[in-house]
Protein backbone atom coordinates (compact mmCIF):
# COMPACT_ATOMS: atom_id res chain seq x y z
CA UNK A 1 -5.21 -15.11 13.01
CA UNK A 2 -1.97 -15.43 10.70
CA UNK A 3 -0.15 -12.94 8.93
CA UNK A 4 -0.97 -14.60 5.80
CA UNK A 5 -5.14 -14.24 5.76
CA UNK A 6 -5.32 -14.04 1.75
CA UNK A 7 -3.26 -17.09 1.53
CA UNK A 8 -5.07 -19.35 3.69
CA UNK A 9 -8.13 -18.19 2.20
CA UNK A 10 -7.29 -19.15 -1.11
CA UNK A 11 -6.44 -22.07 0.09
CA UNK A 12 -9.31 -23.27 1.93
CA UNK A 13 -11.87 -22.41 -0.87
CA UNK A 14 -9.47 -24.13 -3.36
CA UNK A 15 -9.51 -26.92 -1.19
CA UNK A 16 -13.45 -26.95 -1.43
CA UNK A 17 -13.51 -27.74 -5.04
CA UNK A 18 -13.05 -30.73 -7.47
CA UNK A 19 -12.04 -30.64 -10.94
CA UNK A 20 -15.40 -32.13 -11.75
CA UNK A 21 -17.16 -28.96 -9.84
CA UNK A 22 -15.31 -26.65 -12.45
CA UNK A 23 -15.51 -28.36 -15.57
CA UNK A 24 -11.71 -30.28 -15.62
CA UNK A 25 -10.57 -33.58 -16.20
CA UNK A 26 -9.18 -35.58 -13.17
CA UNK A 27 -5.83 -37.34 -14.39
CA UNK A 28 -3.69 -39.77 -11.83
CA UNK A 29 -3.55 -39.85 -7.59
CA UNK A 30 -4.02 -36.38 -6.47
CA UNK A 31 -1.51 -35.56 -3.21
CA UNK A 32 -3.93 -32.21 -2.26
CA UNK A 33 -7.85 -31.71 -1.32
CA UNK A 34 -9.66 -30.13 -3.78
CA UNK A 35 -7.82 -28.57 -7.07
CA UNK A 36 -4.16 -27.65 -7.44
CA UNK A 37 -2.73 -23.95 -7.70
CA UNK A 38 -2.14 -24.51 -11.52
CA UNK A 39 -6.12 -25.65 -12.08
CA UNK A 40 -6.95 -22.75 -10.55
CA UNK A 41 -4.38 -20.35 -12.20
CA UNK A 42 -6.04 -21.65 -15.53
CA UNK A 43 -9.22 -21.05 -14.50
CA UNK A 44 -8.56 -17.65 -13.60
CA UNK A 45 -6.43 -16.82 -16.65
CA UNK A 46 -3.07 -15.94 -14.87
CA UNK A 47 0.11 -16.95 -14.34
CA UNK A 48 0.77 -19.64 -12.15
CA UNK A 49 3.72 -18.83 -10.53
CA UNK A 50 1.80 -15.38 -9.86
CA UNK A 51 -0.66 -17.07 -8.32
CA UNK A 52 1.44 -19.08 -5.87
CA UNK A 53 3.09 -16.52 -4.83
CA UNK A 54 -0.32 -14.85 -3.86
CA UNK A 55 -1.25 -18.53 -1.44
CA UNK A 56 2.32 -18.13 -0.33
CA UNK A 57 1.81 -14.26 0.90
CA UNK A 58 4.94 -13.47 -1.22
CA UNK A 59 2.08 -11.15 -3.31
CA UNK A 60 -0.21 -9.38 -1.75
CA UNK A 61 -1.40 -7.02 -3.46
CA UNK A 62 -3.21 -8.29 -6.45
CA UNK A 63 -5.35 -5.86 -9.01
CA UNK A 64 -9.01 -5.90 -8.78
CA UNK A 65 -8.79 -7.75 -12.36
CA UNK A 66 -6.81 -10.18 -10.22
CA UNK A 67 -9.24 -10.55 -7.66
CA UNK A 68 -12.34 -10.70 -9.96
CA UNK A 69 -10.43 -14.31 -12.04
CA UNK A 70 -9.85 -15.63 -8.56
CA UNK A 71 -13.53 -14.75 -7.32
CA UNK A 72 -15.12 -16.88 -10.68
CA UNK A 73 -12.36 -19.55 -10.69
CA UNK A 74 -12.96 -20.63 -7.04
CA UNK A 75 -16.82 -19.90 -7.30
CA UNK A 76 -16.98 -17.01 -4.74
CA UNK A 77 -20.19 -16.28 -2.86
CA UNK A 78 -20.91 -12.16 -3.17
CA UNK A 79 -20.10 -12.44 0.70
CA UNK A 80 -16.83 -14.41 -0.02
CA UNK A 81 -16.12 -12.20 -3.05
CA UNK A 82 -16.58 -8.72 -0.64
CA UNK A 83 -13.96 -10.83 1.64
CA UNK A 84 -11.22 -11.64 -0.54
CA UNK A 85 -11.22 -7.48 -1.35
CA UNK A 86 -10.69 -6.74 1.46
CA UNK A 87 -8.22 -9.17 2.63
CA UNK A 88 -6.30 -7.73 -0.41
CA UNK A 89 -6.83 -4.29 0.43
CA UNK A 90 -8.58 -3.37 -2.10
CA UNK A 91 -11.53 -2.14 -0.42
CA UNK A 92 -10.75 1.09 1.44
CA UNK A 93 -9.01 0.65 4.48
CA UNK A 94 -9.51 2.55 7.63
CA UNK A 95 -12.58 4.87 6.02
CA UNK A 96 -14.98 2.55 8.27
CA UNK A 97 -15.81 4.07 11.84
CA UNK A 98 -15.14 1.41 14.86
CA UNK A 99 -18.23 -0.33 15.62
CA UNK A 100 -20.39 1.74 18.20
CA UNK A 101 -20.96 0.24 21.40
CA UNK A 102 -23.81 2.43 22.84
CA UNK A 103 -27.80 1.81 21.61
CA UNK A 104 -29.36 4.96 21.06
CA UNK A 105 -32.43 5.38 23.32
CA UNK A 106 -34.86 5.79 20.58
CA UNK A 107 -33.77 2.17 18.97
CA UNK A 108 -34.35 0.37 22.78
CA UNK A 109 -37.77 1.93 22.24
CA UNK A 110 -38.51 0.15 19.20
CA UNK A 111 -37.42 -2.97 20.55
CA UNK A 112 -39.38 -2.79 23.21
CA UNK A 113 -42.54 -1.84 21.12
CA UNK A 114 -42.15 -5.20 19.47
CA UNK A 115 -44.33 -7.62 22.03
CA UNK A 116 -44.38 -10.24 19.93
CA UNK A 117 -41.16 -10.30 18.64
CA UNK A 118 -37.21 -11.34 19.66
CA UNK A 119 -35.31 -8.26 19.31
CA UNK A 120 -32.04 -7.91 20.22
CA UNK A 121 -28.69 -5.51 18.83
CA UNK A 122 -25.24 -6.98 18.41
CA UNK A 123 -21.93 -5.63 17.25
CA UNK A 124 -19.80 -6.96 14.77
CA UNK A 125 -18.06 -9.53 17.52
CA UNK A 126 -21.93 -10.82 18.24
CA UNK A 127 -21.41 -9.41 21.90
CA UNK A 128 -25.30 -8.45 22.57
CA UNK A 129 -25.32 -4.68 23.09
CA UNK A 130 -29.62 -4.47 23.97
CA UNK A 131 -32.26 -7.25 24.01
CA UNK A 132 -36.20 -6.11 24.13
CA UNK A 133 -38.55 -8.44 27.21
CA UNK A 134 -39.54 -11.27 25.08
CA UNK A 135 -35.31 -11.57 23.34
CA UNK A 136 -34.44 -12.12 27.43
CA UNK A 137 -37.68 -14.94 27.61
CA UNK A 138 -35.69 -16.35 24.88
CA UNK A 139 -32.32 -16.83 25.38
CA UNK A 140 -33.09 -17.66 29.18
CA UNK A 141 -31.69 -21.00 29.18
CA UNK A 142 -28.42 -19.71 28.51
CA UNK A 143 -26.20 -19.10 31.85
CA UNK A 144 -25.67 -15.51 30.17
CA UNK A 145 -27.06 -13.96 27.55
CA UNK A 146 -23.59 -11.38 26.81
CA UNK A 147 -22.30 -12.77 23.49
CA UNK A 148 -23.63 -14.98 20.69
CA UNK A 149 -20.53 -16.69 19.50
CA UNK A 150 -19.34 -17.54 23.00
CA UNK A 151 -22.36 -18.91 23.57
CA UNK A 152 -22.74 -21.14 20.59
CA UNK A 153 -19.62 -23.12 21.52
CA UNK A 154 -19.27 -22.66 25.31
CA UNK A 155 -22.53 -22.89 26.82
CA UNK A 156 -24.07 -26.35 27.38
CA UNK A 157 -27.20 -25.54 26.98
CA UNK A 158 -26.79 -24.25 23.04
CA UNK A 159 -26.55 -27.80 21.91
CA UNK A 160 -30.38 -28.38 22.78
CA UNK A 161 -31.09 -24.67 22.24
CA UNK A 162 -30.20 -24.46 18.51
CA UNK A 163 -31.94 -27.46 16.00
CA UNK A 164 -29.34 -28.63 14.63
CA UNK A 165 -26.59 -26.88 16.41
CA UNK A 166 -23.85 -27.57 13.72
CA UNK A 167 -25.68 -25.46 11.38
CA UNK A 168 -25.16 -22.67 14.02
CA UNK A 169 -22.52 -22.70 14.58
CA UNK A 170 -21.54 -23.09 10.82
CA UNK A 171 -23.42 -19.52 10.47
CA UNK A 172 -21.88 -17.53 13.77
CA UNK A 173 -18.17 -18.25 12.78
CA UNK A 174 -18.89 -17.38 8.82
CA UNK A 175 -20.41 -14.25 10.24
CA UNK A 176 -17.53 -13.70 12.24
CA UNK A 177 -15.13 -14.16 9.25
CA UNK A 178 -17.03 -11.77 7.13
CA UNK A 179 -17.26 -9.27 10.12
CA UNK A 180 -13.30 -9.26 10.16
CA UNK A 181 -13.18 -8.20 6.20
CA UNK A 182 -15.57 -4.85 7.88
CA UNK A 183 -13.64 -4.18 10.35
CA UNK A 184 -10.11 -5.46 10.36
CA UNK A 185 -8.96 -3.32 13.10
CA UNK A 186 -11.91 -4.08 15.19
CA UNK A 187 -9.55 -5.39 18.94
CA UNK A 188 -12.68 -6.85 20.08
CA UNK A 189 -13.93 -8.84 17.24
CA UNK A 190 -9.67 -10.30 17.25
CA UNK A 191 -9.51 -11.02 20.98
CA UNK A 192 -12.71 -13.00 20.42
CA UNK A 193 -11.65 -15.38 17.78
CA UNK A 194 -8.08 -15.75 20.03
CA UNK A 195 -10.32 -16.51 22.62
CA UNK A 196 -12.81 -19.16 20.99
CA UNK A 197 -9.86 -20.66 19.04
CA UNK A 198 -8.04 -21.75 22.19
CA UNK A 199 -11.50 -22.49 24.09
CA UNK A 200 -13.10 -25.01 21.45
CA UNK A 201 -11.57 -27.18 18.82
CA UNK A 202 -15.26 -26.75 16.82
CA UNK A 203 -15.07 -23.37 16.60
CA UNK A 204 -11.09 -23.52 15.47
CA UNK A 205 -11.93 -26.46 13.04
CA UNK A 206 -14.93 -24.10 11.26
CA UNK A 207 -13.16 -20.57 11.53
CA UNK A 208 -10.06 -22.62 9.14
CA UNK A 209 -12.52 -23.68 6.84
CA UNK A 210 -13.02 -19.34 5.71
CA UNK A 211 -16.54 -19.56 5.25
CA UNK A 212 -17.58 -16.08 4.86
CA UNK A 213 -21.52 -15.13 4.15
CA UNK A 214 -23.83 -12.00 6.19
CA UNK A 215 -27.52 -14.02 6.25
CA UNK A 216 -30.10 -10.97 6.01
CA UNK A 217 -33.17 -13.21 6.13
CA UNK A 218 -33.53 -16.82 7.12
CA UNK A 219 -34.78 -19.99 8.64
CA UNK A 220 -33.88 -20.49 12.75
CA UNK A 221 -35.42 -23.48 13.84
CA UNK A 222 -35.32 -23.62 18.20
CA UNK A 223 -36.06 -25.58 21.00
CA UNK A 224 -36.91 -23.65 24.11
CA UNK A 225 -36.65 -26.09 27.47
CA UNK A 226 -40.12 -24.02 28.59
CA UNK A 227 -42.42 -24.03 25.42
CA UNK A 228 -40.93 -26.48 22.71
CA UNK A 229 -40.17 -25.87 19.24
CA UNK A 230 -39.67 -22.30 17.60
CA UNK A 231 -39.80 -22.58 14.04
CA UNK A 232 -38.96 -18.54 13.65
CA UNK A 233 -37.21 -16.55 10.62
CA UNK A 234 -34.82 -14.05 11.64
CA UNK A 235 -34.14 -10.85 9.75
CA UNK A 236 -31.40 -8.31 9.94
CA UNK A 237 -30.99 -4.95 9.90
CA UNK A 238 -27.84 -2.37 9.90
CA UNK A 239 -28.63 0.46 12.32
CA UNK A 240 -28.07 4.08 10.35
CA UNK A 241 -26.12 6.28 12.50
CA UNK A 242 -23.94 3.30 14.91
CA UNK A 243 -21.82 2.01 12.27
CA UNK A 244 -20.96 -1.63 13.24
CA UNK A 245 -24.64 -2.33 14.53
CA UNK A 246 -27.08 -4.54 13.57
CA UNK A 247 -30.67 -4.79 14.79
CA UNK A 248 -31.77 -8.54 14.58
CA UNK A 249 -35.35 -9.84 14.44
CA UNK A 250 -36.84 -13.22 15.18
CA UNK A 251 -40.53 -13.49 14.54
CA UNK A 252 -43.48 -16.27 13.77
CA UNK A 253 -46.13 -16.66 11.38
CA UNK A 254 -49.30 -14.97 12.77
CA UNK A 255 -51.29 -17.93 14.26
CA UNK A 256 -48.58 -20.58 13.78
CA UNK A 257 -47.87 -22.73 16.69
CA UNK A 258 -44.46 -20.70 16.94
CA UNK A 259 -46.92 -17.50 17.60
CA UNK A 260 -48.60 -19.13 20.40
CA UNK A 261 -45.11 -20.25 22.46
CA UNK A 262 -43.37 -17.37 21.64
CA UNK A 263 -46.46 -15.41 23.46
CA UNK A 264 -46.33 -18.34 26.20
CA UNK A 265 -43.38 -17.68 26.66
CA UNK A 266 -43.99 -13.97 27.09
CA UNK A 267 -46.19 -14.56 29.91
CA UNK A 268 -44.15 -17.16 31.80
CA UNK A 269 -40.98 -15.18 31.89
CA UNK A 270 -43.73 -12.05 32.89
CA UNK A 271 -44.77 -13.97 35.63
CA UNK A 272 -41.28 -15.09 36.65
CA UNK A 273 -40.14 -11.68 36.71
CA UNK A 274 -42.37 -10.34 38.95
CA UNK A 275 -41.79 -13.38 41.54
């Protein structure tokens, strides 16, 4: 990560836009992607030398106000919006615990009182911190099931796992990025991105690109090597009481064909188990 994390995230969202996505005129050969610092300065209201000297990291401490031009000039996200706060330390610093490592004993028996459900806890560096039976039946194809991210991009088998994988992987690393606005002291969430930087140019490609967003609910469509297709939504939850934690759900319609495999595949990793 650079020392100049505002800067670069200016950049890459202003690099995302086109003066016809923002209302401007488009005069002569343009020598950058996206708009230049002075489009954007007008957009947000502000000085443009001030706000070249916030890309450049000579500023870094913009007001709120600031921050709130910048978030409707560049067309923020609320997850992108919470990001650029906190990358310019506006948000409070230092008043969030460090993520909590341990799973309370009363959470691992909710998980495992969901049969037929994926349920599985992760911290903010998607290391996986307690799966429930059927969350192990799952992610079974995987050589190990230990951290999300690392296995998005390093394990073989997520490129037929995950339908399409790009989109993925496009979610993971945006999750990452918002997780480092949390927790911006959090060593292991750092050490990971070091790690998956050097280890795949994908992953180092997407984590430039500062998408930030923290899905709650969605779509995940998957293709288990045992039982077929999973057309699933996932849901997420924070966990009261481990700061840091979130509790994530995967589940099927009742009586969709997803319902069926996901209890097939129950009862073949059951079976396997006790082989």
């Amino acid at each position: 990560m650079t020392s100049n994390a505002l800067g670069d995230f200016l950049r890459a969202h202003r690099a995302r836009l086109r003066p016809a996505d923002v209302g401007l005129a488009s005069h002569g050969a343009r020598r950058v992607a996206g708009l230049r610092r002075e489009e954007v300065a007008v957009l947000a209201g502000m000085n443009g030398d001030y706000y070249a000297r916030l890309e450049q990291g000579r500023e870094r401490r913009p007001s709120p106000q600031i921050l709130e031009a910048i978030s409707g000039a560049l067309r923020l996200d609320d997850g992108a919006r919470e990001h650029l706060y906190r990358l310019a330390g506006t948000a409070p610093d230092g008043a969030r615990p460090q993520p909590g490592e341990t799973v309370s004993a009363e959470l691992r028996q909710l998980m495992d009182g969901q049969a037929n459900a994926v349920a599985f806890v992760l911290n903010p560096a998607t290391d996986f911190l307690a799966t429930n039976t059927l969350a192990e039946a799952l992610f079974s194809p995987f050589a190990a099931v230990d951290n999300l991210a690392r296995m998005t991009f390093l394990d073989p088998a997520a490129r037929g796992f995950f339908a399409p994988w790009g989109r993925a992987a496009e979610a993971v690393v945006a999750a990452l990025r918002h997780a480092t606005g949390l927790d911006p002291h959090y060593a292991r969430l750092h050490d990971l991105v070091r790690s998956l930087g050097g280890a795949s140019a994908e992953f180092a490609a997407l984590w430039t690109s500062h998408s930030v967003h923290a899905k709650t609910r969605d779509a995940k469509e998957l293709l288990h090597p045992d039982v077929g297709p999973l057309a699933l939504t996932f849901q997420t939850f924070d966990v009261r009481g481990a700061p840091g934690q979130q509790l994530v759900i995967y589940h099927a319609a009742p009586g969709s064909p997803a319902a069926q495999a996901l209890t097939l595949l129950g009862a073949l990793h059951a079976t396997r188990s006790e082989r």
